[in-house]
N, C-alpha and C. Protein backbone atom coordinates (compact mmCIF):
# COMPACT_ATOMS: atom_id res chain seq x y z
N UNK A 1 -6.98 -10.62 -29.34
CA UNK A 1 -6.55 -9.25 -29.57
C UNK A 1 -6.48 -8.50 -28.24
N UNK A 2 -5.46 -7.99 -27.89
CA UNK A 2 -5.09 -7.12 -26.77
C UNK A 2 -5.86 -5.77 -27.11
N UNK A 3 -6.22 -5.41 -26.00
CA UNK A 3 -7.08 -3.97 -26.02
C UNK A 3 -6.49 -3.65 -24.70
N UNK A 4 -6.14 -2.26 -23.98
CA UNK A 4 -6.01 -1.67 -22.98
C UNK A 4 -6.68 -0.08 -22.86
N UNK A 5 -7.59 0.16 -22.21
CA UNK A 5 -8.30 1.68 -21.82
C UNK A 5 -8.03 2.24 -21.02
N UNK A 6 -7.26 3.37 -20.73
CA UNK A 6 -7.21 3.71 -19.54
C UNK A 6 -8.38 4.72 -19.13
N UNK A 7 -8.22 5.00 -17.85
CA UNK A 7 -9.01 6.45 -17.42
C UNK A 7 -8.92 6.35 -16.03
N UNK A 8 -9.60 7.86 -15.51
CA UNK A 8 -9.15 7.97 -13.96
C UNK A 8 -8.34 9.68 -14.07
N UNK A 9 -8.02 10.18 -15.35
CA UNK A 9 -7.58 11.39 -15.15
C UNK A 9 -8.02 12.22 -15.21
N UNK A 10 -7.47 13.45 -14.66
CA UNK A 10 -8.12 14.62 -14.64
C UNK A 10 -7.26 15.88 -13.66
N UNK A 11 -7.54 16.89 -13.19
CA UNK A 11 -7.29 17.95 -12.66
C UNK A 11 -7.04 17.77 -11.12
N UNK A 12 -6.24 18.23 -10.75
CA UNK A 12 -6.30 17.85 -9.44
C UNK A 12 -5.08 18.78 -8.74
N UNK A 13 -4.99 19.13 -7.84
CA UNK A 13 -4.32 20.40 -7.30
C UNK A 13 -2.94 19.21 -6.17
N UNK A 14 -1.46 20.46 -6.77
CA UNK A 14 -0.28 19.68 -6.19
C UNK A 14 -0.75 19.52 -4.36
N UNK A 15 -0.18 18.30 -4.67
CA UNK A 15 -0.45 17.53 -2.61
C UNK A 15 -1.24 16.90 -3.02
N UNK A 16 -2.63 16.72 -3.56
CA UNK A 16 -3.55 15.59 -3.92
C UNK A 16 -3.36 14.36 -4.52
N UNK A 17 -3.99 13.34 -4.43
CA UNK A 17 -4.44 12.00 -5.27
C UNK A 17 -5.51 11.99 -6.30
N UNK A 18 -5.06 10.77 -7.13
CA UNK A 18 -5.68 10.46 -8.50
C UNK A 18 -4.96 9.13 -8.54
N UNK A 19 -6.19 7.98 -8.83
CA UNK A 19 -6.16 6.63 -9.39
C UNK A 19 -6.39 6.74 -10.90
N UNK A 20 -5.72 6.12 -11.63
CA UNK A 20 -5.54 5.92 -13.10
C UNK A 20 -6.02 4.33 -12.78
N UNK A 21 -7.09 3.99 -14.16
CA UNK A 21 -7.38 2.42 -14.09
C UNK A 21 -6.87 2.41 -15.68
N UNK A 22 -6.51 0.54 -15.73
CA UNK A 22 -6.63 0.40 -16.95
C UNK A 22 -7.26 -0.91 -17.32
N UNK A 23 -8.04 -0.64 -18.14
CA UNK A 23 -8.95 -2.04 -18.39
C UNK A 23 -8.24 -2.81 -19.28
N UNK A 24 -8.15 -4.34 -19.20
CA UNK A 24 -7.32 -4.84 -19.90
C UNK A 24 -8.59 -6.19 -20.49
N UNK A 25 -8.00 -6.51 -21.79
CA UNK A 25 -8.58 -7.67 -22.37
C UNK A 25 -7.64 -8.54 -23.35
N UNK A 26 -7.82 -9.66 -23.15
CA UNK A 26 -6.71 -10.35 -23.63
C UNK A 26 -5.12 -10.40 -23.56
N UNK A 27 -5.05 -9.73 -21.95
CA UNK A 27 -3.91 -9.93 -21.34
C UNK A 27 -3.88 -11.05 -20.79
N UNK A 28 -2.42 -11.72 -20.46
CA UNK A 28 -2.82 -12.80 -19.63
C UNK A 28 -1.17 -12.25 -18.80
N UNK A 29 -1.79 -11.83 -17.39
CA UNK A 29 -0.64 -11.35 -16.38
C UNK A 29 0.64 -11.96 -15.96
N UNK A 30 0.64 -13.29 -16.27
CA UNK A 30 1.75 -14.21 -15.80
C UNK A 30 2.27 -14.31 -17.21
N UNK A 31 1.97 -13.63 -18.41
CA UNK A 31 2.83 -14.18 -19.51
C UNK A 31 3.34 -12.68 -19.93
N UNK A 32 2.80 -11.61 -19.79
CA UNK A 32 2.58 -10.11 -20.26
C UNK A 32 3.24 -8.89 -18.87
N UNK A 33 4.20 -8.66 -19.39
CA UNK A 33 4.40 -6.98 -18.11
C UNK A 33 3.02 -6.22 -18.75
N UNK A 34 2.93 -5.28 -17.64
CA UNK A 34 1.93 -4.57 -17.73
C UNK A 34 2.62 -3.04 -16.96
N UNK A 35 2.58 -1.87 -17.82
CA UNK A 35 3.35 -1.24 -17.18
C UNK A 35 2.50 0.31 -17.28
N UNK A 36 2.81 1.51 -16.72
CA UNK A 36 1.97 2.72 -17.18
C UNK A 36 3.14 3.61 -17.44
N UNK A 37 3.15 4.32 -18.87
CA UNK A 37 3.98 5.34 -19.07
C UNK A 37 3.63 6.69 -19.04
N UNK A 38 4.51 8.22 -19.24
CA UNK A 38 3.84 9.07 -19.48
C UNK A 38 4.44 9.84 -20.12
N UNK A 39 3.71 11.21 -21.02
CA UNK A 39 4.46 11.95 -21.74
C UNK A 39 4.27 13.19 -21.21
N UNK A 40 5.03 14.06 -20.78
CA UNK A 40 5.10 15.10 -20.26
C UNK A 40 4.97 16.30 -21.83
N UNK A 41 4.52 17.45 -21.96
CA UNK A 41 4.37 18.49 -23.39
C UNK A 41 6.13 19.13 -23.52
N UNK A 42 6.50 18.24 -24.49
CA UNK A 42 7.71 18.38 -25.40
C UNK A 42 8.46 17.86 -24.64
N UNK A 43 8.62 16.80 -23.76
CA UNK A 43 9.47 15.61 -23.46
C UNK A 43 9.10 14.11 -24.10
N UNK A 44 10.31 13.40 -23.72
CA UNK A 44 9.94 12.20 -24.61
C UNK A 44 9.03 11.25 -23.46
N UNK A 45 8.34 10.20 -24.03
CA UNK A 45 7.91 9.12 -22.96
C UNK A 45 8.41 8.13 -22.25
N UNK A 46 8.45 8.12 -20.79
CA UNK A 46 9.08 7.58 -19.98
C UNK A 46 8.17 6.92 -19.10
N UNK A 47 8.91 5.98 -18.60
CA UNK A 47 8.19 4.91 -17.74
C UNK A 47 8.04 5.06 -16.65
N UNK A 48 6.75 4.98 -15.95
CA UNK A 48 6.49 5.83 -14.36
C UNK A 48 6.52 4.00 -13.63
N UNK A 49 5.88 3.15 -13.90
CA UNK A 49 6.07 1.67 -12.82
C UNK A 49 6.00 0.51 -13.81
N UNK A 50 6.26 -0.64 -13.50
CA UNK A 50 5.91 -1.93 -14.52
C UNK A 50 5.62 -2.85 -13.25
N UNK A 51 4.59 -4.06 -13.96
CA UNK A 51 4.72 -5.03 -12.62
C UNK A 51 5.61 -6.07 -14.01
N UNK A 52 6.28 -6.66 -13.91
CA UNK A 52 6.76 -8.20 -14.61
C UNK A 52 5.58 -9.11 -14.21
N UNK A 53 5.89 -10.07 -15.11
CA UNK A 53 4.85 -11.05 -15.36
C UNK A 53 5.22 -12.35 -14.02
N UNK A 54 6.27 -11.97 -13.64
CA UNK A 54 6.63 -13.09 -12.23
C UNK A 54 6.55 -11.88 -11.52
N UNK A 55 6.00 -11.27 -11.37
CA UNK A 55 5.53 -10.12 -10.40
C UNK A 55 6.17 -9.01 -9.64
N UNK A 56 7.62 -8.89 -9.92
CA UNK A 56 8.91 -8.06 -9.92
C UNK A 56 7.93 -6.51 -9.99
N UNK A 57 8.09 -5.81 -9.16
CA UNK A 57 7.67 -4.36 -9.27
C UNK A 57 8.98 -3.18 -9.95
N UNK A 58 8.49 -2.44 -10.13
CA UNK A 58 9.99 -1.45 -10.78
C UNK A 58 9.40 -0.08 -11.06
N UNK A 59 9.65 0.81 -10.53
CA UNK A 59 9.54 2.22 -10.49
C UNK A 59 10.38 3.48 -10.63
N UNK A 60 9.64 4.05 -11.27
CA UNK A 60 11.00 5.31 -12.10
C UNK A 60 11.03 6.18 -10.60
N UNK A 61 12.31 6.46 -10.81
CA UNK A 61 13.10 7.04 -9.53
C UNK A 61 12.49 8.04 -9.12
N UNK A 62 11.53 8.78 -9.86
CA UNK A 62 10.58 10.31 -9.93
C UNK A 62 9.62 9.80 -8.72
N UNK A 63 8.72 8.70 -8.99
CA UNK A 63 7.67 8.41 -8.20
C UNK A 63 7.47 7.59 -7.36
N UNK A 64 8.80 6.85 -6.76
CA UNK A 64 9.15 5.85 -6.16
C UNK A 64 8.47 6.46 -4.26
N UNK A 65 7.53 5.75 -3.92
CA UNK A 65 7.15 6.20 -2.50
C UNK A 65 5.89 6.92 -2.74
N UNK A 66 5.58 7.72 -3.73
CA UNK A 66 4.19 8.19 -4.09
C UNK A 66 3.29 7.51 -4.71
N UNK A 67 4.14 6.60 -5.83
CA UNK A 67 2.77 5.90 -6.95
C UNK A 67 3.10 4.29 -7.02
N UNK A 68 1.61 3.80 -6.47
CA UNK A 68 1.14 2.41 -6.42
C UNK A 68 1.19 1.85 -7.66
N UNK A 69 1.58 0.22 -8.27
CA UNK A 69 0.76 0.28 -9.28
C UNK A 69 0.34 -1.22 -8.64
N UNK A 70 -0.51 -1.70 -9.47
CA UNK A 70 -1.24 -2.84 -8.64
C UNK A 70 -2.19 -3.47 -9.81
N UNK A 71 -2.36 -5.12 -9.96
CA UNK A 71 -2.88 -5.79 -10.72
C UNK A 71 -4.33 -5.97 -9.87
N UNK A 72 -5.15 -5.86 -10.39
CA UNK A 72 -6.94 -6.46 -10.22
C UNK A 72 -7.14 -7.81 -10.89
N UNK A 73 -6.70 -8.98 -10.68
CA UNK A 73 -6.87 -10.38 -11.69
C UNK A 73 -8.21 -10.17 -12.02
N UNK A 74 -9.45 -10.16 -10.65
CA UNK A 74 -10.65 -10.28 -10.90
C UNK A 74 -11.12 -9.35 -12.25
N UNK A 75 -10.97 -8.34 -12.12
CA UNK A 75 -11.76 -7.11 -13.06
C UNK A 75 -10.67 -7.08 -14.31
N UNK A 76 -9.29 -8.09 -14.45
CA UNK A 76 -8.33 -7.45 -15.45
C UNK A 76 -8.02 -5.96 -15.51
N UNK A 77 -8.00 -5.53 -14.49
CA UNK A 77 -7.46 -4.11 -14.62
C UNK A 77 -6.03 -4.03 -14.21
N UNK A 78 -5.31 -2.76 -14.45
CA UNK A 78 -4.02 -2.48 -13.98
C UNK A 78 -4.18 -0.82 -13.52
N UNK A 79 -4.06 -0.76 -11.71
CA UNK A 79 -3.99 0.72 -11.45
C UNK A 79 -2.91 1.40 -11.44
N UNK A 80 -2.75 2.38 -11.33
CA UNK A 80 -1.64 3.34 -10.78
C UNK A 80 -2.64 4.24 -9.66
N UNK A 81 -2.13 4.35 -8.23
CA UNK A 81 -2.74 5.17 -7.03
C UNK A 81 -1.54 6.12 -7.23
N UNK A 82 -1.47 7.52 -7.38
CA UNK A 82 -1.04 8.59 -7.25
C UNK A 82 -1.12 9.02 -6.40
N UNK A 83 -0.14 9.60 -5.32
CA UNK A 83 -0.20 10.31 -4.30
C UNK A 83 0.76 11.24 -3.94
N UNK A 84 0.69 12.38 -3.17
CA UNK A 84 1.83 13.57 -3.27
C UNK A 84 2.13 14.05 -4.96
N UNK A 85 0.80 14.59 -5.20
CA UNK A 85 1.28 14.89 -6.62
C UNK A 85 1.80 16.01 -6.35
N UNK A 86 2.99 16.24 -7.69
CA UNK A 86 3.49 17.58 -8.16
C UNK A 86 3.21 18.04 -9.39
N UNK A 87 3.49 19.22 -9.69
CA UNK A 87 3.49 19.38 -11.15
C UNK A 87 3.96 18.91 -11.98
N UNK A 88 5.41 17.94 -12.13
CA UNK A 88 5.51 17.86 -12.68
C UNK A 88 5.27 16.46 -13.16
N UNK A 89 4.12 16.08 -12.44
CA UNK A 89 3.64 14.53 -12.51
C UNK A 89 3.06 15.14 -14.06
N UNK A 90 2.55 16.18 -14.13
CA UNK A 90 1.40 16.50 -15.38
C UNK A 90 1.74 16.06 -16.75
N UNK A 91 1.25 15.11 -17.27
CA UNK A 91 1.77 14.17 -18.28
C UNK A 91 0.01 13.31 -19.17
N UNK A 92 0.27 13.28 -19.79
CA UNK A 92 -0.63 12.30 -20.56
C UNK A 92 0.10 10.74 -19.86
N UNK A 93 -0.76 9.64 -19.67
CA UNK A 93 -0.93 8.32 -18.71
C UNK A 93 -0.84 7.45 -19.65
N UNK A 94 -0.30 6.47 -20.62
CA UNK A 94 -0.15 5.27 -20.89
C UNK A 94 -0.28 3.98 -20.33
N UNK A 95 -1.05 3.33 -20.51
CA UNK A 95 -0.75 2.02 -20.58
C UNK A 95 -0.46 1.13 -21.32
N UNK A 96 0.51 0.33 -21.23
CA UNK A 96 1.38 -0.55 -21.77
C UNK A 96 1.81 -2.00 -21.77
N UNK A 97 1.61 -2.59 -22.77
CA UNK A 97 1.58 -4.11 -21.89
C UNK A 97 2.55 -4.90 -23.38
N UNK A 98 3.20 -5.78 -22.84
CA UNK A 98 4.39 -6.67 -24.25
C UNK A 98 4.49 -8.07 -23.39
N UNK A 99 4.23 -8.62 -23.98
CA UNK A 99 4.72 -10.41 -23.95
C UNK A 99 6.05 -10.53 -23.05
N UNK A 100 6.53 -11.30 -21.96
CA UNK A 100 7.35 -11.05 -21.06
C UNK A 100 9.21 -11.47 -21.95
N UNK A 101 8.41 -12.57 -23.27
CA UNK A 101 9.50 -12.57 -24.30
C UNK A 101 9.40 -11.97 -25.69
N UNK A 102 8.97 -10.58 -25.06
CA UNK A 102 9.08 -9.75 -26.33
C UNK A 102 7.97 -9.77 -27.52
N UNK A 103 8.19 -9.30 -28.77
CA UNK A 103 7.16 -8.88 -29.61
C UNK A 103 6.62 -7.22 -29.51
N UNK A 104 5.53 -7.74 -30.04
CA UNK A 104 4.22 -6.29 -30.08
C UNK A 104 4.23 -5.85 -29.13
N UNK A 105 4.71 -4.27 -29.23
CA UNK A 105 4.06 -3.16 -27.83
C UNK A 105 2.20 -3.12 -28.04
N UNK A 106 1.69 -3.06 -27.13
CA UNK A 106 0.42 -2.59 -26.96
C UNK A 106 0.11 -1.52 -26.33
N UNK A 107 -0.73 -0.71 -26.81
CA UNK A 107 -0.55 0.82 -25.96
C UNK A 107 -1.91 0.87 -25.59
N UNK A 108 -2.36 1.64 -24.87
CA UNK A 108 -3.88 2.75 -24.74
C UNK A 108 -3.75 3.87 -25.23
N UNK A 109 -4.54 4.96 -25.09
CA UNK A 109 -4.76 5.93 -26.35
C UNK A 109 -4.33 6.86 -25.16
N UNK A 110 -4.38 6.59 -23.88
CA UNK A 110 -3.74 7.64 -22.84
C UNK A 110 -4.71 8.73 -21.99
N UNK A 111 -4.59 8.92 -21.09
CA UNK A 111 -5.47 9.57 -20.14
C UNK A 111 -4.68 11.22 -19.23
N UNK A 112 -5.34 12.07 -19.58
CA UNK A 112 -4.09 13.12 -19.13
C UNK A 112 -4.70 13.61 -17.95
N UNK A 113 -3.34 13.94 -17.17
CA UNK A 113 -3.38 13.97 -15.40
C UNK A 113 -2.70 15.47 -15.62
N UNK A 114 -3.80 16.27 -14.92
CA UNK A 114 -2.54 17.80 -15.11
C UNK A 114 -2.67 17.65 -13.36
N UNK A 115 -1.54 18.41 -12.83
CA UNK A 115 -1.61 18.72 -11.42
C UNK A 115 -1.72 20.72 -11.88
N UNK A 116 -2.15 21.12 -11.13
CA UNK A 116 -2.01 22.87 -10.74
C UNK A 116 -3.02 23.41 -9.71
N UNK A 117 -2.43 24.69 -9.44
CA UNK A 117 -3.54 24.49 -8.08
C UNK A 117 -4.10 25.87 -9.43
């Protein structure tokens, strides 16, 4: 059974950093993307990075140059490093993970990142 947790969010003033972790169990990285989404209040949810399971990186055009995302094999985690935040990074944090040939989405319950000074 796939489980994913995120956390790492919180308040943090525009120009600053924030790491989002996500704990993963019963992923297996070379068979599974692993990706972090977010929902901005009354927009739909959109995809901020994915790594592919052959290790292909891909980043939404918004955060491309600011936000890391990066696999931990050891600990099974999946980060996102945030940097040069703006406001309108301020979104509830998903993590997301699907079989590299499809099936079941797996979600986390989501971690919310506000930026404001």
């Amino acid at each position: 059974q796939i489980q994913l947790v995120e956390s790492g969010g919180g308040l943090v003033q525009p120009g600053g950093s924030l790491r989002l972790s996500c704990a993963t169990s019963g992923v297996t990285f070379t068979s599974y993307d692993v990706d972090w989404y977010r929902q901005a209040p009354g927009k739909e949810r959109e995809l901020v990075a994915r790594i592919h399971s052959d290790g292909f990186i891909h980043y939404a055009d918004s955060v491309k140059g600011r936000f890391t995302i990066s696999i931990d094999r050891r600990n099974n985690t999946v980060a996102l490093q945030m940097n040069s935040l703006i406001t309108d990074d301020t979104a509830v944090y998903y993590c997301h993970s699907r079989h590299r040939v499809g099936g079941v989405h797996h979600w986390g319950k989501g971690t919310l990142v506000t930026v404001s000074s």
